[in-house]
C-alpha atoms as a PDB file:
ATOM      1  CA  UNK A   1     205.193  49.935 195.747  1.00  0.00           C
ATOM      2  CA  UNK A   2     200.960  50.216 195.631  1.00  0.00           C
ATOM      3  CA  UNK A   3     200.341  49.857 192.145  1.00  0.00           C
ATOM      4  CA  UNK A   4     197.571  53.234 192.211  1.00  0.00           C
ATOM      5  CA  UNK A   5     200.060  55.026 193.778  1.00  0.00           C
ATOM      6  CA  UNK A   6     203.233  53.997 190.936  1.00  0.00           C
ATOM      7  CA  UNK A   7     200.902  54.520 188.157  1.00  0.00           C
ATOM      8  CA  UNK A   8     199.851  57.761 189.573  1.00  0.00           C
ATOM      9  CA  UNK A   9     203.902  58.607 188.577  1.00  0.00           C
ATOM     10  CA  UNK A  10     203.853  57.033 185.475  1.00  0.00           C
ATOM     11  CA  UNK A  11     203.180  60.306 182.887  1.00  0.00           C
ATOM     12  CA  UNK A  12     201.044  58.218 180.526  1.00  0.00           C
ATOM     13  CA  UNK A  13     198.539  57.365 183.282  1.00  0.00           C
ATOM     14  CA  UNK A  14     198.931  60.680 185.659  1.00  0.00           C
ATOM     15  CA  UNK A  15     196.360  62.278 183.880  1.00  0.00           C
ATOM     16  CA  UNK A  16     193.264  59.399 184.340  1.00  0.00           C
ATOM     17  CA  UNK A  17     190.690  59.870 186.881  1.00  0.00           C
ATOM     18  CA  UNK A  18     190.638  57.554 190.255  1.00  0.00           C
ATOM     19  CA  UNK A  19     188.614  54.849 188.706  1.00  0.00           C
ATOM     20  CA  UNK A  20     190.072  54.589 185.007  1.00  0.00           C
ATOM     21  CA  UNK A  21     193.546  53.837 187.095  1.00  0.00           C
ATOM     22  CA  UNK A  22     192.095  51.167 189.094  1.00  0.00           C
ATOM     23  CA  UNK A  23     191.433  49.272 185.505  1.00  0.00           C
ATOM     24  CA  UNK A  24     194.862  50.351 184.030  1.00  0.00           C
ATOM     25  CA  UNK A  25     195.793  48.393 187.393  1.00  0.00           C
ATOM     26  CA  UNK A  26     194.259  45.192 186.745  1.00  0.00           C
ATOM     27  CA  UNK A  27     195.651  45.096 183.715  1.00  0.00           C
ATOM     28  CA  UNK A  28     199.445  45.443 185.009  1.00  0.00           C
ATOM     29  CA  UNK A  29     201.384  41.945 186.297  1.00  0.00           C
ATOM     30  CA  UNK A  30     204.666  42.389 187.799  1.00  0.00           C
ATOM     31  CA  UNK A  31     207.968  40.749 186.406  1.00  0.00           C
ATOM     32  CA  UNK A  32     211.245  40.879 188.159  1.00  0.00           C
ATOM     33  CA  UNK A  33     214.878  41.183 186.222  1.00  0.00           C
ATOM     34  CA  UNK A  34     218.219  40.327 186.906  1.00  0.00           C
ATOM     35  CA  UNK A  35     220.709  42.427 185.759  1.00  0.00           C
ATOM     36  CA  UNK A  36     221.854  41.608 181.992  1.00  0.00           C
ATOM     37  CA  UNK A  37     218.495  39.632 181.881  1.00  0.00           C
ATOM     38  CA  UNK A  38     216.594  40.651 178.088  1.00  0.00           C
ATOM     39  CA  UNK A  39     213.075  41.428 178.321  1.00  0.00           C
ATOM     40  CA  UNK A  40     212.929  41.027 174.604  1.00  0.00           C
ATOM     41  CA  UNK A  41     214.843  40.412 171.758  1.00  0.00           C
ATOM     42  CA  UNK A  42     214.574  41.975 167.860  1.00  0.00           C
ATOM     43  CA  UNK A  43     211.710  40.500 165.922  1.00  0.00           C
ATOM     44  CA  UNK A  44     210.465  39.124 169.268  1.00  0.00           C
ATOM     45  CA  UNK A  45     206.194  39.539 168.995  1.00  0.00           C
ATOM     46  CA  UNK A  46     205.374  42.866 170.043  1.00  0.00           C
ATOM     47  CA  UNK A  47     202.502  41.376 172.236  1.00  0.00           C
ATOM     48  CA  UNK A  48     202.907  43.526 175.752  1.00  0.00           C
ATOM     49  CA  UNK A  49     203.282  47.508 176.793  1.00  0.00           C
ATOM     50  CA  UNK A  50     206.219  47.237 179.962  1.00  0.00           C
ATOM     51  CA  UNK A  51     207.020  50.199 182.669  1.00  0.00           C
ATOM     52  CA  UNK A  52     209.795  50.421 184.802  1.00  0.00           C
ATOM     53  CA  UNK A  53     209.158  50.480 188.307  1.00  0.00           C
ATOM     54  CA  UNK A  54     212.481  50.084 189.713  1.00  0.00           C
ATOM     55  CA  UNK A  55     215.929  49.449 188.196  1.00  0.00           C
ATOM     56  CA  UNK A  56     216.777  50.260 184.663  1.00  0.00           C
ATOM     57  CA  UNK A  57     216.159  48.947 181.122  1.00  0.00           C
ATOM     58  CA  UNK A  58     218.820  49.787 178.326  1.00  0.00           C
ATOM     59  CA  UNK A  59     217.149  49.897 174.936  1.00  0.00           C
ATOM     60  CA  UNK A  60     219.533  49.182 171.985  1.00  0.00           C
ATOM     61  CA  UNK A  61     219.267  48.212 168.450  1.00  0.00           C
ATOM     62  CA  UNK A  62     221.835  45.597 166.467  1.00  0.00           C
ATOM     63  CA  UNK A  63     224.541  47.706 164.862  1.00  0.00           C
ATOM     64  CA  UNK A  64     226.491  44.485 162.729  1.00  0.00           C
ATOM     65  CA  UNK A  65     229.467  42.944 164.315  1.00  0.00           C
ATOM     66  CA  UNK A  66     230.246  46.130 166.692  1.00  0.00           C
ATOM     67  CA  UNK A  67     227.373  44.714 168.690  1.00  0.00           C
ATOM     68  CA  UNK A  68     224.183  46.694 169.902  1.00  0.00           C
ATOM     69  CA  UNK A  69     224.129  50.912 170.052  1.00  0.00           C
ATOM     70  CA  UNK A  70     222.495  51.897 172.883  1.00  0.00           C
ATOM     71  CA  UNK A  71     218.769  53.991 172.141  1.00  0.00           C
ATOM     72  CA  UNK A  72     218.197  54.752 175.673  1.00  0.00           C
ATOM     73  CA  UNK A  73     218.603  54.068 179.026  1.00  0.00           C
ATOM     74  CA  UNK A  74     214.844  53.953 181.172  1.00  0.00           C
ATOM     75  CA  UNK A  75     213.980  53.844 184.420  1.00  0.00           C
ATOM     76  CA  UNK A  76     211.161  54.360 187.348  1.00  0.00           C
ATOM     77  CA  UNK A  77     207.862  55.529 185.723  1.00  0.00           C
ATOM     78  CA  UNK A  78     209.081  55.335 181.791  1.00  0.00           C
ATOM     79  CA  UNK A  79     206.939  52.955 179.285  1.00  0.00           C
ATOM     80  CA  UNK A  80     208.352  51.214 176.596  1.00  0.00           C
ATOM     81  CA  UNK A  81     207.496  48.486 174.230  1.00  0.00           C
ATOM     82  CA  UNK A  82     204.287  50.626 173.118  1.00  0.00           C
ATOM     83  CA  UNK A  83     205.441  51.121 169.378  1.00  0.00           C
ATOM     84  CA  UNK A  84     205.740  47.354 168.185  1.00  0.00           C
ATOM     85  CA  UNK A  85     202.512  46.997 169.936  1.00  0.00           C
ATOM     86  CA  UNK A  86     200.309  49.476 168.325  1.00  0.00           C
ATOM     87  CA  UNK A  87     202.477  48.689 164.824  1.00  0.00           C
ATOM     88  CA  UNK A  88     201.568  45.445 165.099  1.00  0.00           C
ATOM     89  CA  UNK A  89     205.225  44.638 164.287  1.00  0.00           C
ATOM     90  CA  UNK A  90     207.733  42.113 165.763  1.00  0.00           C
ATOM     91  CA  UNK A  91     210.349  44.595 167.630  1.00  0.00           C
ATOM     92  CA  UNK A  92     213.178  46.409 166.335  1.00  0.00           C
ATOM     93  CA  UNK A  93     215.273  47.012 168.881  1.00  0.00           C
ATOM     94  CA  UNK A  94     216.400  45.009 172.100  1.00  0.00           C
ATOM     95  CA  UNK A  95     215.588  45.803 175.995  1.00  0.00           C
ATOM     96  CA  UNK A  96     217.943  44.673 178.723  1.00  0.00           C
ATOM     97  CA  UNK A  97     218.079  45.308 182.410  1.00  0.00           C
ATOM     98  CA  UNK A  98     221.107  47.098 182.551  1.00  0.00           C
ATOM     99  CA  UNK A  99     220.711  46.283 186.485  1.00  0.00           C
ATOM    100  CA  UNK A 100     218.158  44.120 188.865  1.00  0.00           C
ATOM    101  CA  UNK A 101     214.994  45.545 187.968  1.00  0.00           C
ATOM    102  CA  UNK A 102     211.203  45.403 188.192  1.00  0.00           C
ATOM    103  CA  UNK A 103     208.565  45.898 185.727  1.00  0.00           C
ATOM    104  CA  UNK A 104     205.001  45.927 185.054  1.00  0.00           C
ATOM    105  CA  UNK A 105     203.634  44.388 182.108  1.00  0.00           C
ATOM    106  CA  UNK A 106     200.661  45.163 179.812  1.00  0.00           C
ATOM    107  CA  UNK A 107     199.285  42.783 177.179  1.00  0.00           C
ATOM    108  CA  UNK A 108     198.290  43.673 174.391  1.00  0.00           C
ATOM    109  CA  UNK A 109     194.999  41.487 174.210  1.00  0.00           C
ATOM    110  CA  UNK A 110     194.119  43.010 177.652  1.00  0.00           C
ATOM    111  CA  UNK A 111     194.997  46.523 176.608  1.00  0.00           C
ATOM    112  CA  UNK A 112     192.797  46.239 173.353  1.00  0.00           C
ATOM    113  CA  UNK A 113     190.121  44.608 175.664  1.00  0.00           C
ATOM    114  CA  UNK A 114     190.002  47.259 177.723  1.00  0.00           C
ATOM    115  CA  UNK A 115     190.160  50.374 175.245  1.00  0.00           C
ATOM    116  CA  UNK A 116     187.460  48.567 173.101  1.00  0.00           C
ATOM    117  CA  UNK A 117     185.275  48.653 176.527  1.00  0.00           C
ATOM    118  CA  UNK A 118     186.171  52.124 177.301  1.00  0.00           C
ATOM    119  CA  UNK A 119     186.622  54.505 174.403  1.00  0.00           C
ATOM    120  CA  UNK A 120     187.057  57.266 176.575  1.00  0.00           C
ATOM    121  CA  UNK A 121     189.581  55.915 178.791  1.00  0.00           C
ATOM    122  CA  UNK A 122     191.431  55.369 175.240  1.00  0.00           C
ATOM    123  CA  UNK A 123     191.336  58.638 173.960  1.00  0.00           C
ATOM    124  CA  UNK A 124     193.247  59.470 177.017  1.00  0.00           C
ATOM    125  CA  UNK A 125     195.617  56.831 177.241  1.00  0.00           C
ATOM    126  CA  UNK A 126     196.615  57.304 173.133  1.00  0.00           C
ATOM    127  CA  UNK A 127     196.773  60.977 173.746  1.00  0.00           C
ATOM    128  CA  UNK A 128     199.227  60.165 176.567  1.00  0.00           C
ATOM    129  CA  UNK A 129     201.463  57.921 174.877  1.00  0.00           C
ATOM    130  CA  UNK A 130     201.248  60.284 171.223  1.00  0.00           C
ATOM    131  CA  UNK A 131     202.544  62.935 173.308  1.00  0.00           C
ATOM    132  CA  UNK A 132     205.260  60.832 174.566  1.00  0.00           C
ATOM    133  CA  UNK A 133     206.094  59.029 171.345  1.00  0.00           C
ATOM    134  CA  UNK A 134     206.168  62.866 169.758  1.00  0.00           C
ATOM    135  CA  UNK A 135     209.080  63.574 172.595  1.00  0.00           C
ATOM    136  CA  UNK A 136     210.938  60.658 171.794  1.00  0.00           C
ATOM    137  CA  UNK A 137     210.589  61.938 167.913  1.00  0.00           C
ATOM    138  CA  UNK A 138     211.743  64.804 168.911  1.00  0.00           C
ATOM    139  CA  UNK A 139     214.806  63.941 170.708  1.00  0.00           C
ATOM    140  CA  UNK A 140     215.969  61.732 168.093  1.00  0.00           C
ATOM    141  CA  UNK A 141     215.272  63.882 165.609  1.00  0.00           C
ATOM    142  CA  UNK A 142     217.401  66.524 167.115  1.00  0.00           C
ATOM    143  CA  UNK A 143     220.060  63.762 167.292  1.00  0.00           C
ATOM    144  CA  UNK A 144     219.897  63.481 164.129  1.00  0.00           C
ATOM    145  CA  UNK A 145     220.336  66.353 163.408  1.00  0.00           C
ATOM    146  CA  UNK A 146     223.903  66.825 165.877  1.00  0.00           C
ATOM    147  CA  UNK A 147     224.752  64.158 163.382  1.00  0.00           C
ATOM    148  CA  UNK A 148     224.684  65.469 160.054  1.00  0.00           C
ATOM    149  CA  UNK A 149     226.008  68.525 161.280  1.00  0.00           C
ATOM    150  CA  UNK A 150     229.107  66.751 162.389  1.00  0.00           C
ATOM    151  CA  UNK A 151     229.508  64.841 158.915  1.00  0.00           C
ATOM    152  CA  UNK A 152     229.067  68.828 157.251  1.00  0.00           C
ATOM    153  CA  UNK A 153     232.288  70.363 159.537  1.00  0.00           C
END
């Protein structure tokens, strides 16, 4: 798929003008999965943003000797890895193709590069991905919520 064209899906980036998604663009570098395959592990360096282009990535965090609990399951369009990134933590949880898939990648040093360079172009971009981390809060906050009702009955 064109790259303009996939970003032009991708919710974080739908909103930037022609020529702010021509240097989101040159930023991205493609990496390929096979199924199983881990993109990254717990405490790996949060050093790179990924999107899912095609396929799917499972995200999951340890849960002792039950083995991982699944997060989330992603696919075409969604972003993930942002949070250790903009933390500046290692990560906490672990992403695995949960079939062949294909990503783009983002790193960090490039990112910061570029949203140094362009303020403008980073207001937009950080209100993008706030909105989407908010969402995410959301969600699991409402999960959380299904849970301690379930402990009350």
């Amino acid at each position: 798929m064109e790259i303009r064209k996939f970003l032009r899906e991708v919710d974080t980036f739908s909103v930037l003008a022609d020529a702010d998604i021509e240097k989101v663009a040159a930023l991205c570098r493609d990496r390929s999965l096979v199924r199983g395959e881990v993109v990254y592990a717990e405490r790996d360096p949060g050093d790179r943003i990924f999107i899912v282009e095609s396929g799917a990535i499972e995200i999951a965090k340890s849960n002792g000797p039950s083995g991982p609990m699944r997060i989330a399951v992603l696919e075409h369009g969604e972003i993930f890895g942002e949070l250790a990134v903009f933390e500046e933590r290692p990560r906490t949880a672990i992403a695995t193709a949960t079939r062949d898939s294909k990503v783009k990648v983002i790193e960090k040093k490039d990112l910061e590069a570029l949203m140094a360079a362009e303020p403008a172009l980073s207001a937009r971009i950080l209100r993008s991905l706030l909105r989407k981390t908010a969402a995410r809060l959301r969600l699991a906050d409402e999960a959380i919520q299904t849970l301690i009702r379930s402990f009350e009955a």
